[in-house]
Protein backbone atom coordinates (compact mmCIF):
# COMPACT_ATOMS: atom_id res chain seq x y z
CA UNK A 1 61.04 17.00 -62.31
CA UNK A 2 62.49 13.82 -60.60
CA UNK A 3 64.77 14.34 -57.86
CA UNK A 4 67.27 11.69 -56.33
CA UNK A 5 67.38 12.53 -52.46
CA UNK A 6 70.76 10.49 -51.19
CA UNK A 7 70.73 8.68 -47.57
CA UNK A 8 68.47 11.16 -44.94
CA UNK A 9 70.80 13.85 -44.54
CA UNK A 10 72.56 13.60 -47.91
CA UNK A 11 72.80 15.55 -50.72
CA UNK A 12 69.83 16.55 -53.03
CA UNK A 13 70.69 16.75 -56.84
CA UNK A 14 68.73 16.34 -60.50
CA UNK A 15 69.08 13.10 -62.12
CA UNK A 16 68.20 13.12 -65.91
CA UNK A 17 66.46 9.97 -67.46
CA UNK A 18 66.69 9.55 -70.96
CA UNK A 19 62.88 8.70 -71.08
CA UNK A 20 60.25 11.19 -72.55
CA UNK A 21 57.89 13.06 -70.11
CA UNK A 22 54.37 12.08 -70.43
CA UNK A 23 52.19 13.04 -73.27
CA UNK A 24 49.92 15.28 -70.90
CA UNK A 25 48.45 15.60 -67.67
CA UNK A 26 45.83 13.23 -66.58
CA UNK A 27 41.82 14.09 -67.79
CA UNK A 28 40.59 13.31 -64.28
CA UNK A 29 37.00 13.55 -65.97
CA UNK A 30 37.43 10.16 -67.17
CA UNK A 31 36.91 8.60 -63.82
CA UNK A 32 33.51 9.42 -63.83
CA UNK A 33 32.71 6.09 -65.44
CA UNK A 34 34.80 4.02 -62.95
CA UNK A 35 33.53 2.99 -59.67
CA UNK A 36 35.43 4.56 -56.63
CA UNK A 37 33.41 3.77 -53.72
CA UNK A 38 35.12 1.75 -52.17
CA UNK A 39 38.12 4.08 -52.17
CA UNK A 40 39.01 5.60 -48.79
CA UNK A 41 39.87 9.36 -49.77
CA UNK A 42 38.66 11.16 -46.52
CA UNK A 43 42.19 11.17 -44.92
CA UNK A 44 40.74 12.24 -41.70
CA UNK A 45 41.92 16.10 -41.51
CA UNK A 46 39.99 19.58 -40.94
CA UNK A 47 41.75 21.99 -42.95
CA UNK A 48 40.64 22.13 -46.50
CA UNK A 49 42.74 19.11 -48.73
CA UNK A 50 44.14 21.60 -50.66
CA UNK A 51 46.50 22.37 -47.93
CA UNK A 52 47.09 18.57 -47.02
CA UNK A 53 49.81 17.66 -48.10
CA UNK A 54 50.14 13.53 -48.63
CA UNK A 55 53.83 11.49 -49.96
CA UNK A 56 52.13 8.73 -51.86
CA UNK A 57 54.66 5.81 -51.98
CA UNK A 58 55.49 4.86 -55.96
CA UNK A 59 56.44 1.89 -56.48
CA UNK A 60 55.94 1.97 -60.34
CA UNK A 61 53.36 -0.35 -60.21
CA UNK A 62 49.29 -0.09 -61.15
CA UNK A 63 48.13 -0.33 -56.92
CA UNK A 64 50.67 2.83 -56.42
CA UNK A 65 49.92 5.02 -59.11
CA UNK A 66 46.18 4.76 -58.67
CA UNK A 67 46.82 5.90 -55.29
CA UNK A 68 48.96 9.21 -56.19
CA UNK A 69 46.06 9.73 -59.43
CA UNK A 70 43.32 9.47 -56.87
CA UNK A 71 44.60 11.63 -54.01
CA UNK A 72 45.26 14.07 -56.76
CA UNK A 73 42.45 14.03 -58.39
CA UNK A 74 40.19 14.51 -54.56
CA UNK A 75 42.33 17.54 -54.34
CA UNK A 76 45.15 16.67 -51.74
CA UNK A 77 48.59 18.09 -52.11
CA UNK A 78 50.44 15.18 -53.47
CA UNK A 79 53.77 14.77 -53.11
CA UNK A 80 55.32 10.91 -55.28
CA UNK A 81 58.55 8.82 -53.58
CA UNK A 82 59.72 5.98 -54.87
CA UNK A 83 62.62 3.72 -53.76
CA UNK A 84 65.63 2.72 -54.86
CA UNK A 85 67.08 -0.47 -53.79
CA UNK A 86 69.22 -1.15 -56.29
CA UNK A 87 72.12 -0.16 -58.20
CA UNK A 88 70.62 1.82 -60.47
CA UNK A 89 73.14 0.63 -63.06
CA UNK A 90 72.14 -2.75 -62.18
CA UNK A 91 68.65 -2.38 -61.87
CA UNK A 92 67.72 -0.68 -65.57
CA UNK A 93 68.23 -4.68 -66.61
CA UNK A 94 66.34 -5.96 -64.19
CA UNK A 95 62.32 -6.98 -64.62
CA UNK A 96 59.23 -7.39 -62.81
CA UNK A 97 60.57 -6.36 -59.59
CA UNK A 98 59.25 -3.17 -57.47
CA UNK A 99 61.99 -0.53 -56.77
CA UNK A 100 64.26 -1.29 -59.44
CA UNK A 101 65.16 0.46 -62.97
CA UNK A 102 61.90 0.33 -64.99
CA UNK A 103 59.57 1.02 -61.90
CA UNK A 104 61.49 3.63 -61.03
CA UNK A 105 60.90 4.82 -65.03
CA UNK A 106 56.98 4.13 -64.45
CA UNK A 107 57.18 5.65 -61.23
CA UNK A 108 58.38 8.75 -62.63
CA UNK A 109 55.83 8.77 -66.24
CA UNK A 110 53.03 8.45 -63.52
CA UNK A 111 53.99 11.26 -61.60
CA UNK A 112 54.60 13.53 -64.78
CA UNK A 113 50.72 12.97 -66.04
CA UNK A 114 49.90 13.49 -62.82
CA UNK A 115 51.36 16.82 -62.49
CA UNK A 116 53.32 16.01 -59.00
CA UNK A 117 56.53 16.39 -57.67
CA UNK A 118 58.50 13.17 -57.76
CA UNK A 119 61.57 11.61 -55.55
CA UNK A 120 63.81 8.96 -55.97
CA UNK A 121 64.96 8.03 -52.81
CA UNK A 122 68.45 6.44 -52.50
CA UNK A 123 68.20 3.60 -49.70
CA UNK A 124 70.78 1.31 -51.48
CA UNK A 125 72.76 1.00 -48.35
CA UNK A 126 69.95 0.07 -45.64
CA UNK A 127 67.76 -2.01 -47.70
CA UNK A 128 71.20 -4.24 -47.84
CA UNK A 129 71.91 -4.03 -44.26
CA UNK A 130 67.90 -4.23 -42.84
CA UNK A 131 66.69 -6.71 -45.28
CA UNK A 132 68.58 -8.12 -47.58
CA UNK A 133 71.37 -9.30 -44.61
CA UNK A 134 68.85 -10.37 -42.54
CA UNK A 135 67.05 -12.59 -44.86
CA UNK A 136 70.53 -14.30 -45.72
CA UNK A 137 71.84 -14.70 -41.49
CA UNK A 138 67.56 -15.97 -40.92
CA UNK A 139 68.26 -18.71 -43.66
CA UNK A 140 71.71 -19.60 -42.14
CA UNK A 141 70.03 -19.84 -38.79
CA UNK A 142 67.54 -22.89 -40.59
CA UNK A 143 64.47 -20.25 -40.09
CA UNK A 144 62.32 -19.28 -42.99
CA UNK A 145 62.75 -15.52 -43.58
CA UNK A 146 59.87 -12.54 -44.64
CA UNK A 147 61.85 -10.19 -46.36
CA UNK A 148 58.63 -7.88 -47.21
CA UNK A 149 57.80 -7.91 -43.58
CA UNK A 150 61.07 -6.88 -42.47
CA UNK A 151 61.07 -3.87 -45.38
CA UNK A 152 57.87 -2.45 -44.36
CA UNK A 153 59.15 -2.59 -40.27
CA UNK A 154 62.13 -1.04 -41.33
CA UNK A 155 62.54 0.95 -45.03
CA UNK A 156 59.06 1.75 -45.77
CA UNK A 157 57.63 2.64 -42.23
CA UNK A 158 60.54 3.94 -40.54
CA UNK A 159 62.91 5.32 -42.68
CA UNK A 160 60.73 6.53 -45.30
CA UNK A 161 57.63 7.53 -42.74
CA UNK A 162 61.00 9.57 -41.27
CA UNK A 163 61.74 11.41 -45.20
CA UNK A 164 57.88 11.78 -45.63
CA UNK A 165 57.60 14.12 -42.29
CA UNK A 166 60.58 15.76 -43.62
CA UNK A 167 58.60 16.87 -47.13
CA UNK A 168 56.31 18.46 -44.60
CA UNK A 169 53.49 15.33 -45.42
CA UNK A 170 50.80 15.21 -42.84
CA UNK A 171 50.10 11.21 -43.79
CA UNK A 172 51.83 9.09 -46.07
CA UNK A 173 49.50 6.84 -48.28
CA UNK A 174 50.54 3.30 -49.85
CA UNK A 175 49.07 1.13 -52.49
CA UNK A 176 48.61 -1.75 -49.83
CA UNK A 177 45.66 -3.48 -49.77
CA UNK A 178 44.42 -3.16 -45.60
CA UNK A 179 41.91 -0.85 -44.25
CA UNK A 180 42.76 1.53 -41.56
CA UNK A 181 39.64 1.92 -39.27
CA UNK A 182 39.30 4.80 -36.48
CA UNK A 183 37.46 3.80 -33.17
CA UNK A 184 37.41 5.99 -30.33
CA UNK A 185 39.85 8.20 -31.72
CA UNK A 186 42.34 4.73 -31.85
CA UNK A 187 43.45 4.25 -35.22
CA UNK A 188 43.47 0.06 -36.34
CA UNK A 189 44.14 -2.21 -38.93
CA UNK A 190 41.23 -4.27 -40.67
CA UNK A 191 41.49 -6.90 -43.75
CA UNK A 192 41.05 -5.61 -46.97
CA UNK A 193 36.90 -5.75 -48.40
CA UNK A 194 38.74 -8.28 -51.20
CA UNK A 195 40.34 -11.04 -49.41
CA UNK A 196 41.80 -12.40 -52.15
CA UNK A 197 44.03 -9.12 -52.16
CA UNK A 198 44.13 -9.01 -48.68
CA UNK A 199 48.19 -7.79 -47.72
CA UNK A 200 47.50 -7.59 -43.72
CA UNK A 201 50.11 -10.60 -43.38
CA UNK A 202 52.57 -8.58 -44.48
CA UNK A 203 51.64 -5.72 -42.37
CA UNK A 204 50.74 -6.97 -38.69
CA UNK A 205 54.16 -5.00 -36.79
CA UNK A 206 52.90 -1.82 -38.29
CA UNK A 207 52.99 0.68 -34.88
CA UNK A 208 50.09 2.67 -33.49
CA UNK A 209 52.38 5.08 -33.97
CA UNK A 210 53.24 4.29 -38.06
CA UNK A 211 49.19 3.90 -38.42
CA UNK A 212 48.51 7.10 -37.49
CA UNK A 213 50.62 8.89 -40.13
CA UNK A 214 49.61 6.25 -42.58
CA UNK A 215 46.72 5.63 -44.49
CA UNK A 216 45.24 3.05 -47.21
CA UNK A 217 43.04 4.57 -50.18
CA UNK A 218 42.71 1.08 -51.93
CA UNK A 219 41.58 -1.23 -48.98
CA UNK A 220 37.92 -0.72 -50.04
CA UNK A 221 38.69 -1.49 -53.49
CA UNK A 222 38.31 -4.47 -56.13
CA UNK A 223 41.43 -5.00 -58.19
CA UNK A 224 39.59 -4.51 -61.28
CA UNK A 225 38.31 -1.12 -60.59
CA UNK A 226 41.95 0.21 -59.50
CA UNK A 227 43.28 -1.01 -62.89
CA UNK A 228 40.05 0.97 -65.03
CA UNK A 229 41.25 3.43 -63.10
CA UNK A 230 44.22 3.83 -64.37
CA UNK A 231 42.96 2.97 -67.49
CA UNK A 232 40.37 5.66 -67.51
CA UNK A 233 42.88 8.57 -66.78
CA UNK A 234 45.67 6.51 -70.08
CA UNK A 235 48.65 5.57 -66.98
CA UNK A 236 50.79 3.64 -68.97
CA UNK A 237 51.27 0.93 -66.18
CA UNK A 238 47.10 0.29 -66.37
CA UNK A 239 48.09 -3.60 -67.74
CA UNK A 240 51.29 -3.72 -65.70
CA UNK A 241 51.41 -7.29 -63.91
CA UNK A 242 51.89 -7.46 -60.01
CA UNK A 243 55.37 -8.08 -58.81
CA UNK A 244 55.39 -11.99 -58.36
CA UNK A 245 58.55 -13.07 -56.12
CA UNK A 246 60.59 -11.47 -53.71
CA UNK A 247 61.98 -8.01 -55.66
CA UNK A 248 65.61 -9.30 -54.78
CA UNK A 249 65.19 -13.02 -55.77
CA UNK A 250 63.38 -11.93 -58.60
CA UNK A 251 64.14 -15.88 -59.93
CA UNK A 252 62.97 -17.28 -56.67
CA UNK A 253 66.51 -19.07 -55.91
CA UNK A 254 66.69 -17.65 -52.18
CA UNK A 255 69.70 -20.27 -51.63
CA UNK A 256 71.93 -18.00 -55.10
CA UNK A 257 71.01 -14.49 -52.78
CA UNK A 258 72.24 -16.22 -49.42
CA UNK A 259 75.20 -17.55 -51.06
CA UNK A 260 75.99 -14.16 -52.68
CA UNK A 261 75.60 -12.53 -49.35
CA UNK A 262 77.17 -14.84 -47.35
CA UNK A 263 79.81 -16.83 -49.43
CA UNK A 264 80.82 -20.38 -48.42
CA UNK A 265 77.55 -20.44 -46.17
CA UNK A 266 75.98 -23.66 -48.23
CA UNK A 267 77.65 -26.39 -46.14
CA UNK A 268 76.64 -29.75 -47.02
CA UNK A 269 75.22 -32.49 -44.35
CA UNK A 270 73.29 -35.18 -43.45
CA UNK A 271 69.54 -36.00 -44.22
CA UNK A 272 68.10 -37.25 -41.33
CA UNK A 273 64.86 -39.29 -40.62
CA UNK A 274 62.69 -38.47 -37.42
CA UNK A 275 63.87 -42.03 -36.21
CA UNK A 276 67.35 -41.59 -36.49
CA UNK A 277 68.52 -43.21 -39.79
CA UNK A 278 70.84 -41.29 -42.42
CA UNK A 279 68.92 -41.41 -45.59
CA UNK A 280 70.81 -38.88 -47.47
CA UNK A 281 73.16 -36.38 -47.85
CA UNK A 282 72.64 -32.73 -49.03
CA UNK A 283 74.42 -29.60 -50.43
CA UNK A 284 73.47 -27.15 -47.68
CA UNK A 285 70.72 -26.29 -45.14
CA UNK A 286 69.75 -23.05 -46.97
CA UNK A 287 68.17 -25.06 -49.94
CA UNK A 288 65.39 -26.52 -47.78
CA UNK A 289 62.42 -24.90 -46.51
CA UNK A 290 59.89 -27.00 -43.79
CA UNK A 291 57.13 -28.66 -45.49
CA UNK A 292 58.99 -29.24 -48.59
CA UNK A 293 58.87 -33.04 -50.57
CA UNK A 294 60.03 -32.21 -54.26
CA UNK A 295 63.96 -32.27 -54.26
CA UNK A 296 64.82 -34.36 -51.68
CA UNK A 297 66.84 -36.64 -53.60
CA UNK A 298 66.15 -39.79 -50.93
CA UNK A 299 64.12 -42.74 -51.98
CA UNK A 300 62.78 -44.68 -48.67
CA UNK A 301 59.74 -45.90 -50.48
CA UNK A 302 57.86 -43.55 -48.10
CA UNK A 303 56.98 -40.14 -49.01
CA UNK A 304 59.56 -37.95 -47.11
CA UNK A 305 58.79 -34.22 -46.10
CA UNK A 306 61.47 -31.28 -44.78
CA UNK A 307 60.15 -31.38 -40.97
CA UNK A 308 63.13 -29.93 -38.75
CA UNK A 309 66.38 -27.78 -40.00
CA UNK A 310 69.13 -28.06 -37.72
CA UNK A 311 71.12 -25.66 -38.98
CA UNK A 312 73.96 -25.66 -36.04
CA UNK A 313 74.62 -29.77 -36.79
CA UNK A 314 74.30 -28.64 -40.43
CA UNK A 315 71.37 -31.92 -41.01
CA UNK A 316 68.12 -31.61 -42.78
CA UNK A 317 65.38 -33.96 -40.70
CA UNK A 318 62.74 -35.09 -42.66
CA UNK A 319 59.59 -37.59 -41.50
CA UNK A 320 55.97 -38.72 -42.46
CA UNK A 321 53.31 -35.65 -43.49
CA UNK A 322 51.79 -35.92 -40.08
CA UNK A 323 54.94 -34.77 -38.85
CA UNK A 324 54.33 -31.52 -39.58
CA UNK A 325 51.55 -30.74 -37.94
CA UNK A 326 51.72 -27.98 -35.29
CA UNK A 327 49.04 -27.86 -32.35
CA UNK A 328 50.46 -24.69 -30.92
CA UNK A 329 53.58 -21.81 -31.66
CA UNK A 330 55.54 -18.96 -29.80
CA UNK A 331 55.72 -15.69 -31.40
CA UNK A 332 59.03 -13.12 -31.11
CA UNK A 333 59.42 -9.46 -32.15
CA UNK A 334 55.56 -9.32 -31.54
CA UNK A 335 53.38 -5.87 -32.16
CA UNK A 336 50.04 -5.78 -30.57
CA UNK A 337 47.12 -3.72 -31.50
CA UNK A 338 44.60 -5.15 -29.89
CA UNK A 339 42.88 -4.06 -26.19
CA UNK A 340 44.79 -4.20 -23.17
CA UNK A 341 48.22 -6.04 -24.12
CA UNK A 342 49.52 -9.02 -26.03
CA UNK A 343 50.62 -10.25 -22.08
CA UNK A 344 47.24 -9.82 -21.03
CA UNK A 345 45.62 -11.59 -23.81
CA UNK A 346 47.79 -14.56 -23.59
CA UNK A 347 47.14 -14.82 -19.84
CA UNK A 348 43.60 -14.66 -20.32
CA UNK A 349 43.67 -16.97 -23.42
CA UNK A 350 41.92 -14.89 -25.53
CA UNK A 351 39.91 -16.49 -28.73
CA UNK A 352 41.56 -15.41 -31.92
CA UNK A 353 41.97 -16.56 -35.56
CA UNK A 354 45.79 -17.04 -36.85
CA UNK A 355 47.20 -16.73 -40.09
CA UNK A 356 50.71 -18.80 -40.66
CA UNK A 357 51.21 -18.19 -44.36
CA UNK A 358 50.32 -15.60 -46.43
CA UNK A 359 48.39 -17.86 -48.65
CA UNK A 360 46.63 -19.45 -46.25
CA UNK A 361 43.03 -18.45 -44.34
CA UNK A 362 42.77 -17.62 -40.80
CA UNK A 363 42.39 -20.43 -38.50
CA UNK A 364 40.56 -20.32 -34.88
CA UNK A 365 42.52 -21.15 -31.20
CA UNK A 366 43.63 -19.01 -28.42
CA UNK A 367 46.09 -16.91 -27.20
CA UNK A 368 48.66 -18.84 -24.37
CA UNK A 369 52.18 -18.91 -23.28
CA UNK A 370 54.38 -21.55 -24.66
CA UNK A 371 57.43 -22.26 -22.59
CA UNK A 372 56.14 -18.61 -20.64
CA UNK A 373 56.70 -16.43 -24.20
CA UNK A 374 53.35 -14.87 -25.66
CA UNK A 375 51.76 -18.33 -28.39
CA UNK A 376 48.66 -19.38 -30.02
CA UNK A 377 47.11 -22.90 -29.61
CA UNK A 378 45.35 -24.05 -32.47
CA UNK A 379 41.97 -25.32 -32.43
CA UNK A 380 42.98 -28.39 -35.27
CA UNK A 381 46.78 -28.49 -35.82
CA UNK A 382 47.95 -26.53 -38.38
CA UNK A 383 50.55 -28.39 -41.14
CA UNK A 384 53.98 -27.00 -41.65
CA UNK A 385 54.52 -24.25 -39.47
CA UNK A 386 57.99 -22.77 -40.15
CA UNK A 387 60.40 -20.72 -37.50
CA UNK A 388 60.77 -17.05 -39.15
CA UNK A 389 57.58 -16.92 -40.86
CA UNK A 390 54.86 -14.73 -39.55
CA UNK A 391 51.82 -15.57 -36.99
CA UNK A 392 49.42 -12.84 -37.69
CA UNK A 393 46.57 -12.49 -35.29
CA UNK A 394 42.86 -11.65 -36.04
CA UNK A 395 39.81 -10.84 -33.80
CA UNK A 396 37.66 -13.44 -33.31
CA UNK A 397 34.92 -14.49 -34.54
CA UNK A 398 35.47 -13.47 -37.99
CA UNK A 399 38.86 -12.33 -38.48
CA UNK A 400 38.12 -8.37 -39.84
CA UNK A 401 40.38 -7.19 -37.64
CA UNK A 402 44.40 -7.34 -37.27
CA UNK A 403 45.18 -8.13 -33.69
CA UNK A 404 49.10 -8.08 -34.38
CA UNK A 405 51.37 -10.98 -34.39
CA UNK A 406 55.22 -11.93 -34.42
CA UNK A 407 57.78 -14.41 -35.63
CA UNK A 408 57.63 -17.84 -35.12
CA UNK A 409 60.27 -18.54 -33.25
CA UNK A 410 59.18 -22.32 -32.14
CA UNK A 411 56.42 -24.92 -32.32
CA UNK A 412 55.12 -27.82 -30.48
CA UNK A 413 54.02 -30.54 -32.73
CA UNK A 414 50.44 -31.98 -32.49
CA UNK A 415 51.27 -35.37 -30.47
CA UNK A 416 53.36 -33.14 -27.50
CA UNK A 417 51.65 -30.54 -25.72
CA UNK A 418 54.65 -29.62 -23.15
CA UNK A 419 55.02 -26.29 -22.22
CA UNK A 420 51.60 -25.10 -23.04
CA UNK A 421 49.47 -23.05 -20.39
């Protein structure tokens, strides 16, 4: 049975999907063949599993599901919740993005062969007002927004942490990959064992508090071995692709959700080179992002990147590639999980490795202040640092563990050092 639970506090009723049920419940035998051992399914409790009771986040996708199968199949009392973000009207036409119509669908097949109670949980309303607004005022404000950041601070490890203590859960588990490590009774974040699946960027303001109600069964894991999972036990989403863009911009036209949100917002302007000169004109801040060359529509006989949006004067500033490189950053809206605190590290400038995009690998420098708010300095400028995106922080020397991290809220370019200490 699927349930839609409305906003916390709302009413509880049946909804009826015109989908079959599953075939028949999962032959955990099959996993015999498959190789688990890098899956994390000690969830760190004395009483016998069997009276454990775990919410495994759905999504609908492969990660997800493996995690609900395997919690299942160690003997936990499983308990699937899956999101909706969407008008569910809206979303049944909508592909290849998590928490919408057809994940919900897979969500819900999953749970059936798995023999577990399932919820659909009806956050229409605050995924708009905690994400989706915030991502359209961050672009208005010329800063380059994390949408999935902002859903796990807010939807996925508040509000539904909140829902998942109201089933009664003891822990909620997610298909993320990140380890959660236990030292000294001190629960911590460390990179996934596959760093090419490595999610900790998107995770660095999860709480002490959130990390010790959450856990992480596929941190250990390979990618591979989580889809012959699924394989093994016949999960219909065992081939599913991973979600690709952001599950709102499915199309990955941020400036068509910004102007949907916020309608009139793409006010055209001047382009504007580093030395003053008016090479251009454009159609509205909120179609640039730093860094960017392709699209520019200027022809100075120079290559030309994005290296300043000043969104307030309503001008794009562009400039040579060494422009934009970045010798050192301030972080906002930090979390800190390291020893001691984020103050004291910055005072003592602490070594540490920093991660400014999601695809990129941690870099080495120190913790500082920059204009007296907690920074990093990097050892070798980094290129094209944005305002909004994340600064995740890793222990040094080799990175394993998440130290925390913030928002970028400003940078000091490689040939200044002002305001560093």
């Amino acid at each position: 049975m699927t349930t839609l639970i409305g906003p916390r506090g709302g009413p509880v009723t049946s909804v009826e999907i015109d989908l079959p049920i599953a075939d028949g419940l999962c032959d955990f035998s099959k996993l015999k063949d498959v190789d688990l051992s890098g899956a994390d399914l000690d969830l760190g409790f004395e009483k016998p599993r069997s009276e454990t009771r775990v919410v495994a986040a759905m999504s609908g996708g492969v990660d997800s599901s493996v995690v609900a199968a395997l919690l299942k199949y160690a003997g936990y009392d499983v308990i699937g919740v899956t999101l909706q973000l969407y008008d569910h009207g809206a979303a049944l036409k909508k592909q290849g993005a998590c928490c919408a119509g057809q994940d919900i669908h897979d969500a819900r097949r999953v749970a059936e062969a798995l023999g577990i109670a399932h919820y659909v949980l009806d956050y229409e309303n605050r995924f708009r007002q905690q994400v989706m607004e915030d991502f359209a005022d961050s672009y208005l404000k010329g800063s380059t927004p994390i949408p999935c950041v902002r859903c796990n601070q807010t939807v996925k490890f508040k509000d539904l942490l909140a829902t998942a203590r109201d089933l009664g859960a003891d822990c909620m588990a997610t298909g993320h990959y990140i380890r959660r490590t236990v030292e000294g009774g001190v629960a911590k974040l460390a990179r996934a064992a596959d760093p090419d699946r490595d999610q900790s960027y998107f995770l660095f303001a999860t709480t002490r508090e959130q990390l010790d109600f959450l856990r992480f069964p596929l941190g250990g894991m390979k990618k591979p071995d989580v889809r012959r999972a699924a394989s093994a036990l016949g999960l219909q989403v065992a081939a599913k692709p991973d979600s690709q863009d952001i599950c709102f911009v499915p199309a990955g036209r941020y400036s068509d959700i910004v102007e949907k949100l916020r309608p009139g917002a793409a006010e055209a302007g001047d382009i504007v080179h580093m030395d003053g000169r008016v090479v251009g004109r454009h159609e509205g801040v909120i179609r640039y992002t730093i860094g960017q060359r392709r699209g520019l529509g200027v022809a100075t006989g120079e290559p030309l990147f994005v290296t300043k949006l000043d969104a307030p004067n309503k001008r794009v500033i562009v400039g040579p590639r060494e422009a934009l490189l970045t010798s050192a950053l301030a972080i906002g809206e930090s979390n800190w999980l390291g020893e001691g605190s984020l103050a004291d590290a910055c005072a003592a400038g602490a070594l540490a490795l920093a991660r400014v995009r999601s695809t990129r690998a941690p870099v080495p420098g120190r913790m500082t202040l920059v204009d007296g708010v907690p920074g990093f300095v990097f050892d070798t400028p980094e290129e094209g640092v944005a305002p909004g995106q994340a600064c995740v922080l890793y222990a040094a020397p080799d990175g394993a563990s998440v130290l925390g991290g913030g928002f970028i809220t400003s940078t000091v370019h490689a040939a200044g050092q002002a305001g560093l200490s």
